[in-house]
Protein backbone atom coordinates (compact mmCIF):
# COMPACT_ATOMS: atom_id res chain seq x y z
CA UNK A 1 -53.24 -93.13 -22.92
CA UNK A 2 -52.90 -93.49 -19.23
CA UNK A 3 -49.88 -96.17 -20.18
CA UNK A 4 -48.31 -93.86 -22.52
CA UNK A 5 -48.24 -90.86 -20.23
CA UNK A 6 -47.16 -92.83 -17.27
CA UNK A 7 -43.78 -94.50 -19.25
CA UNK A 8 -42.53 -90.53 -20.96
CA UNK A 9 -42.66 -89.36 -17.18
CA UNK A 10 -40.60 -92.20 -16.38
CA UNK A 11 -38.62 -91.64 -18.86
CA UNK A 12 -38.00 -87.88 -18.25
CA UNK A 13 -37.50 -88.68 -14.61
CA UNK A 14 -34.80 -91.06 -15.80
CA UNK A 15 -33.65 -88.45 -17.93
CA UNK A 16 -33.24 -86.03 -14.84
CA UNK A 17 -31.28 -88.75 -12.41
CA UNK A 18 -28.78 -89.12 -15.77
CA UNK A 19 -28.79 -85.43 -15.76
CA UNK A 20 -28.07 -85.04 -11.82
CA UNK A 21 -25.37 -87.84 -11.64
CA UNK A 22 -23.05 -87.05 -14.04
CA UNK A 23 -20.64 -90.00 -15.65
CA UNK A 24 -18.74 -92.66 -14.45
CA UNK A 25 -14.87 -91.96 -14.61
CA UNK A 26 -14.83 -93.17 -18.22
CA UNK A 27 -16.85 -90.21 -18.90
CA UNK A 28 -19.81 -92.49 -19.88
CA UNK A 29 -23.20 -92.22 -17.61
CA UNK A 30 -24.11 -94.38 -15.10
CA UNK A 31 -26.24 -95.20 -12.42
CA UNK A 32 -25.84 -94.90 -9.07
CA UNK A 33 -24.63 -97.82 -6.72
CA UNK A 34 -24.89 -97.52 -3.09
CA UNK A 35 -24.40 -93.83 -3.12
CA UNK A 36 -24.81 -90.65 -0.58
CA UNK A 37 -22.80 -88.21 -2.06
CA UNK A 38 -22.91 -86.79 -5.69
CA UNK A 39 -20.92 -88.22 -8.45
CA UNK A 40 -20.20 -88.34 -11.83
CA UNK A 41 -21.51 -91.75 -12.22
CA UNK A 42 -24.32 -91.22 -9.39
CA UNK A 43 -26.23 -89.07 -7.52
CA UNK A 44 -25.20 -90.25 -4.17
CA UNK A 45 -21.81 -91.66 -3.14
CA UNK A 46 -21.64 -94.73 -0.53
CA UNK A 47 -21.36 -95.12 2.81
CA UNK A 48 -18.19 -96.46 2.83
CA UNK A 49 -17.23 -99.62 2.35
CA UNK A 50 -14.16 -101.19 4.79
CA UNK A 51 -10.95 -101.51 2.56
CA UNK A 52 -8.71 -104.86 3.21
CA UNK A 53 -5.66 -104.44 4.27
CA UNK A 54 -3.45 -102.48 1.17
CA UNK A 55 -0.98 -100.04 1.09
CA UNK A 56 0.33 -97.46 -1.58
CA UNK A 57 3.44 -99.43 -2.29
CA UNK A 58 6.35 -96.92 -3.30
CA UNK A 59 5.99 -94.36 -5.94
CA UNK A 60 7.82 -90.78 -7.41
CA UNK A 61 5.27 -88.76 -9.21
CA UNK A 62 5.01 -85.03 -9.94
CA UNK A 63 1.95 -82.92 -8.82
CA UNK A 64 0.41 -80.57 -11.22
CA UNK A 65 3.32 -77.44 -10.58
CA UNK A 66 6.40 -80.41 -11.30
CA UNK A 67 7.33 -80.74 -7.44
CA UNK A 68 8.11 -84.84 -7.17
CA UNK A 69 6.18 -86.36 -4.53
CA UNK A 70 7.12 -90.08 -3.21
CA UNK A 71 5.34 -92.12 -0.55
CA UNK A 72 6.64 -90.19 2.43
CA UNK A 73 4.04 -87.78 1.37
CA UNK A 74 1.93 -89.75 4.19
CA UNK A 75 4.64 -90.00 6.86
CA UNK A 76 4.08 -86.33 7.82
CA UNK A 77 0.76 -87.08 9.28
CA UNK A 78 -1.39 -89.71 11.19
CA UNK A 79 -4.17 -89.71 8.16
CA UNK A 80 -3.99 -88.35 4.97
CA UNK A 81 -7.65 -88.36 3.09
CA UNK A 82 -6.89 -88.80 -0.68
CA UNK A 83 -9.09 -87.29 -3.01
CA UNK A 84 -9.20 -89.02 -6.39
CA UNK A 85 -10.71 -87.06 -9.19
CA UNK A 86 -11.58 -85.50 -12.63
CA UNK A 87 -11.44 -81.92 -14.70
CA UNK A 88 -14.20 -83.08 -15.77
CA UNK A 89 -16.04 -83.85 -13.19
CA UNK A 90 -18.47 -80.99 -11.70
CA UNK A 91 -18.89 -82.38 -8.10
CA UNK A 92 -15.25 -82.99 -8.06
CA UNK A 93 -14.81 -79.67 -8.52
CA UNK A 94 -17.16 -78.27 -6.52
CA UNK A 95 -16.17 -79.84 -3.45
CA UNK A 96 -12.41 -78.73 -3.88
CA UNK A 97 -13.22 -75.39 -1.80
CA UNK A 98 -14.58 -77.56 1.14
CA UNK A 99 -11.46 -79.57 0.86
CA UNK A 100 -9.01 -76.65 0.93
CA UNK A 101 -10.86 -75.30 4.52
CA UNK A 102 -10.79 -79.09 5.39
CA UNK A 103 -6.90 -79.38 4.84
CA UNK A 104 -6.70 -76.09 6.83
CA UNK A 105 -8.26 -76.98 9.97
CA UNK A 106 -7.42 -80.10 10.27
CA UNK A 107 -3.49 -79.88 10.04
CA UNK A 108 -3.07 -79.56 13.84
CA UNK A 109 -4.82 -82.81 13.95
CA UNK A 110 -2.50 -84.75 12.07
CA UNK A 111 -4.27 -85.04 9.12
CA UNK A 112 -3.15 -84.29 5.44
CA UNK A 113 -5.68 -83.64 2.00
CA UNK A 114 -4.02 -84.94 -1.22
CA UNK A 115 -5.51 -84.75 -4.69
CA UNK A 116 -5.12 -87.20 -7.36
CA UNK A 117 -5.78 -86.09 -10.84
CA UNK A 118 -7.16 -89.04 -12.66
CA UNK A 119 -7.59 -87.91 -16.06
CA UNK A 120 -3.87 -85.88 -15.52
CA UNK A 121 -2.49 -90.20 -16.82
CA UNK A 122 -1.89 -90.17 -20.47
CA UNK A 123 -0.80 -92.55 -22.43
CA UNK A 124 3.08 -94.36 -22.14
CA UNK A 125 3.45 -93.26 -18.40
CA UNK A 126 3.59 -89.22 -19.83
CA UNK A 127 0.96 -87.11 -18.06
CA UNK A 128 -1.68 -85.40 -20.18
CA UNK A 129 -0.30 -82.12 -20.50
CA UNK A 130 -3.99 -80.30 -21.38
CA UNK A 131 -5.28 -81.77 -18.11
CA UNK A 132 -2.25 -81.06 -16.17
CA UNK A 133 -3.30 -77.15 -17.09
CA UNK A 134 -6.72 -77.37 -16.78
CA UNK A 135 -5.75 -79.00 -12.97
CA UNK A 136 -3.68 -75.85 -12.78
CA UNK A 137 -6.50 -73.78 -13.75
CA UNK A 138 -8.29 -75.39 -10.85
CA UNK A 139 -6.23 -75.10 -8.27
CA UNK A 140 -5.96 -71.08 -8.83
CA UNK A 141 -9.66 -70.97 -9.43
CA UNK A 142 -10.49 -73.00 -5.85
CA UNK A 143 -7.59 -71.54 -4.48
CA UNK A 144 -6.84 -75.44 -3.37
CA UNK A 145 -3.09 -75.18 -1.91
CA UNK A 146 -2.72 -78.77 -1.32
CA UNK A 147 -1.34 -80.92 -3.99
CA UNK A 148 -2.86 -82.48 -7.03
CA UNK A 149 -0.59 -85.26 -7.97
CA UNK A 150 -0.32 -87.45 -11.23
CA UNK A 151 -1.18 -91.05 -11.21
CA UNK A 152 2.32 -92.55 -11.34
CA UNK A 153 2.70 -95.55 -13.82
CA UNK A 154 1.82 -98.22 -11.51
CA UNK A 155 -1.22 -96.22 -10.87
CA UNK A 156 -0.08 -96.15 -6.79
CA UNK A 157 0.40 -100.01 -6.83
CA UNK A 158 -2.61 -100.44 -8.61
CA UNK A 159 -4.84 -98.80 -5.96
CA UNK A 160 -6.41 -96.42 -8.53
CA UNK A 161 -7.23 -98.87 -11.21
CA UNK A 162 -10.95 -99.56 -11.64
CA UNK A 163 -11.96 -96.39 -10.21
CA UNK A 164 -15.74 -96.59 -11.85
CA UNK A 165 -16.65 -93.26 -10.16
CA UNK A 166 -15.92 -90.19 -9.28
CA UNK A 167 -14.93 -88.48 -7.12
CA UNK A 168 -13.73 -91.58 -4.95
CA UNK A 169 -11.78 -90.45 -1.68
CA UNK A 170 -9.77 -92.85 0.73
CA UNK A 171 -7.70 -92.90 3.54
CA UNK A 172 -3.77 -93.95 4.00
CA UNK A 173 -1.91 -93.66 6.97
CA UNK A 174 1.78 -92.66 7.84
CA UNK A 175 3.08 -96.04 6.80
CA UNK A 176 1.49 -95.90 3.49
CA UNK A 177 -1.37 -98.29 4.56
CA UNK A 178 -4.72 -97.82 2.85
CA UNK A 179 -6.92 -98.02 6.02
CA UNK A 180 -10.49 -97.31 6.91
CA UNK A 181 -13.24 -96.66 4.18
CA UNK A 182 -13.68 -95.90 0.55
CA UNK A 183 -15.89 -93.14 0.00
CA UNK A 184 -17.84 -92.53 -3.46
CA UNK A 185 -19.07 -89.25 -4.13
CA UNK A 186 -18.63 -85.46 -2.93
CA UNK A 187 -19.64 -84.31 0.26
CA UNK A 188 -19.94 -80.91 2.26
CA UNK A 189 -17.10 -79.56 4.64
CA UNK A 190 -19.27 -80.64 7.77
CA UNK A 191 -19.69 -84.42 6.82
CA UNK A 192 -15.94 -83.95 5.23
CA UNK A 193 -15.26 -83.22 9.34
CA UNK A 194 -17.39 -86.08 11.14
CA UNK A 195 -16.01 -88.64 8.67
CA UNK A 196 -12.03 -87.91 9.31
CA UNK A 197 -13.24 -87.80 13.12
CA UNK A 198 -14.71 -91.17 12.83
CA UNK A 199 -11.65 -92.43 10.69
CA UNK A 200 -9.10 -90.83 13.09
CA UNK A 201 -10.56 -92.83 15.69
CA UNK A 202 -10.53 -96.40 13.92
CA UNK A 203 -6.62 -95.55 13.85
CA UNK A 204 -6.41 -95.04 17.11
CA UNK A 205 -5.60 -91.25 16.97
């Protein structure tokens, strides 16, 4: 009895980290991995792990309103923080607000916020014109002013493909190198802050 009792609370406590982390960017649930943030695929998002050396390559694209954005989207700034993401995706969502007052204060410091919408890539290289509106939706409901771009065909030189979680936010600089760490999961406005200080300074800004 003891046996039995002991595996369905292990079961419904298995049940609640499903239920808490959400699903992989797939849409399918999954476990965490080295997580400290929440997810869609875990409860926590890494660390950080260090990035090799990679870079954007070139790219047009359109955000969500049709404006075409190329790679001198990141030679504006010293450090743009790219924020990959789902409609889907409640923490995603939830952390746009703290992303918007991010991209607010920290202009004068040389550093950009840029939204990618992942699920926005449909099928042939046309976006997903449901999810472009439902992006839409989201920017006027979060009141986010800085842009949500489509993945452009080559999926910005390949950068975004294998993206098992969500949301997943990097940094590029203003040559269009990917530089510092890869963060997994969504995080508060005040860690948001002490991690773009940390990555200013491993660029030397």
């Amino acid at each position: 009895m003891k046996t039995k009792k002991f595996s369905t609370l292990l079961l419904a406590g298995l049940c609640c980290m499903t239920l808490a982390s959400g699903c992989g960017a797939n849409g399918a649930a999954n476990p965490a991995e080295n997580s400290a943030g929440e997810t869609q695929a875990g409860e926590e998002g890494n660390e950080g792990t260090e990035s090799e050396k990679e870079t954007v390559g070139e790219f047009s694209t359109q955000d969500t309103e049709g404006e075409t954005y190329t790679q001198e989207i990141f030679a504006e700034y010293d450090l743009t923080l790219v924020n990959v993401f789902t409609t889907w995706c409640s923490p995603c969502v939830n952390e746009i607000p703290d992303l918007e007052e991010l991209h607010n204060e920290m202009k004068e410091k040389g550093v950009n916020v840029v939204g990618i919408v992942l699920d926005a890539a449909g099928t042939a290289g046309n976006p997903d014109e449901e999810v472009v509106e439902k992006a839409k939706l989201l920017a006027e409901k979060t009141g986010a002013t800085y842009p949500f771009l489509i993945p452009d065909a080559s999926n910005f030189n390949g950068r975004l493909s294998g993206i098992a979680a969500v949301p997943e936010t990097f940094f590029v600089d203003q040559d269009g190198n990917i530089v510092g760490e890869t963060y997994t999961g969504s995080r508060s406005l005040e860690e948001w802050k002490e991690i773009v200080e940390t990555e200013l300074k491993g660029a030397g800004k």
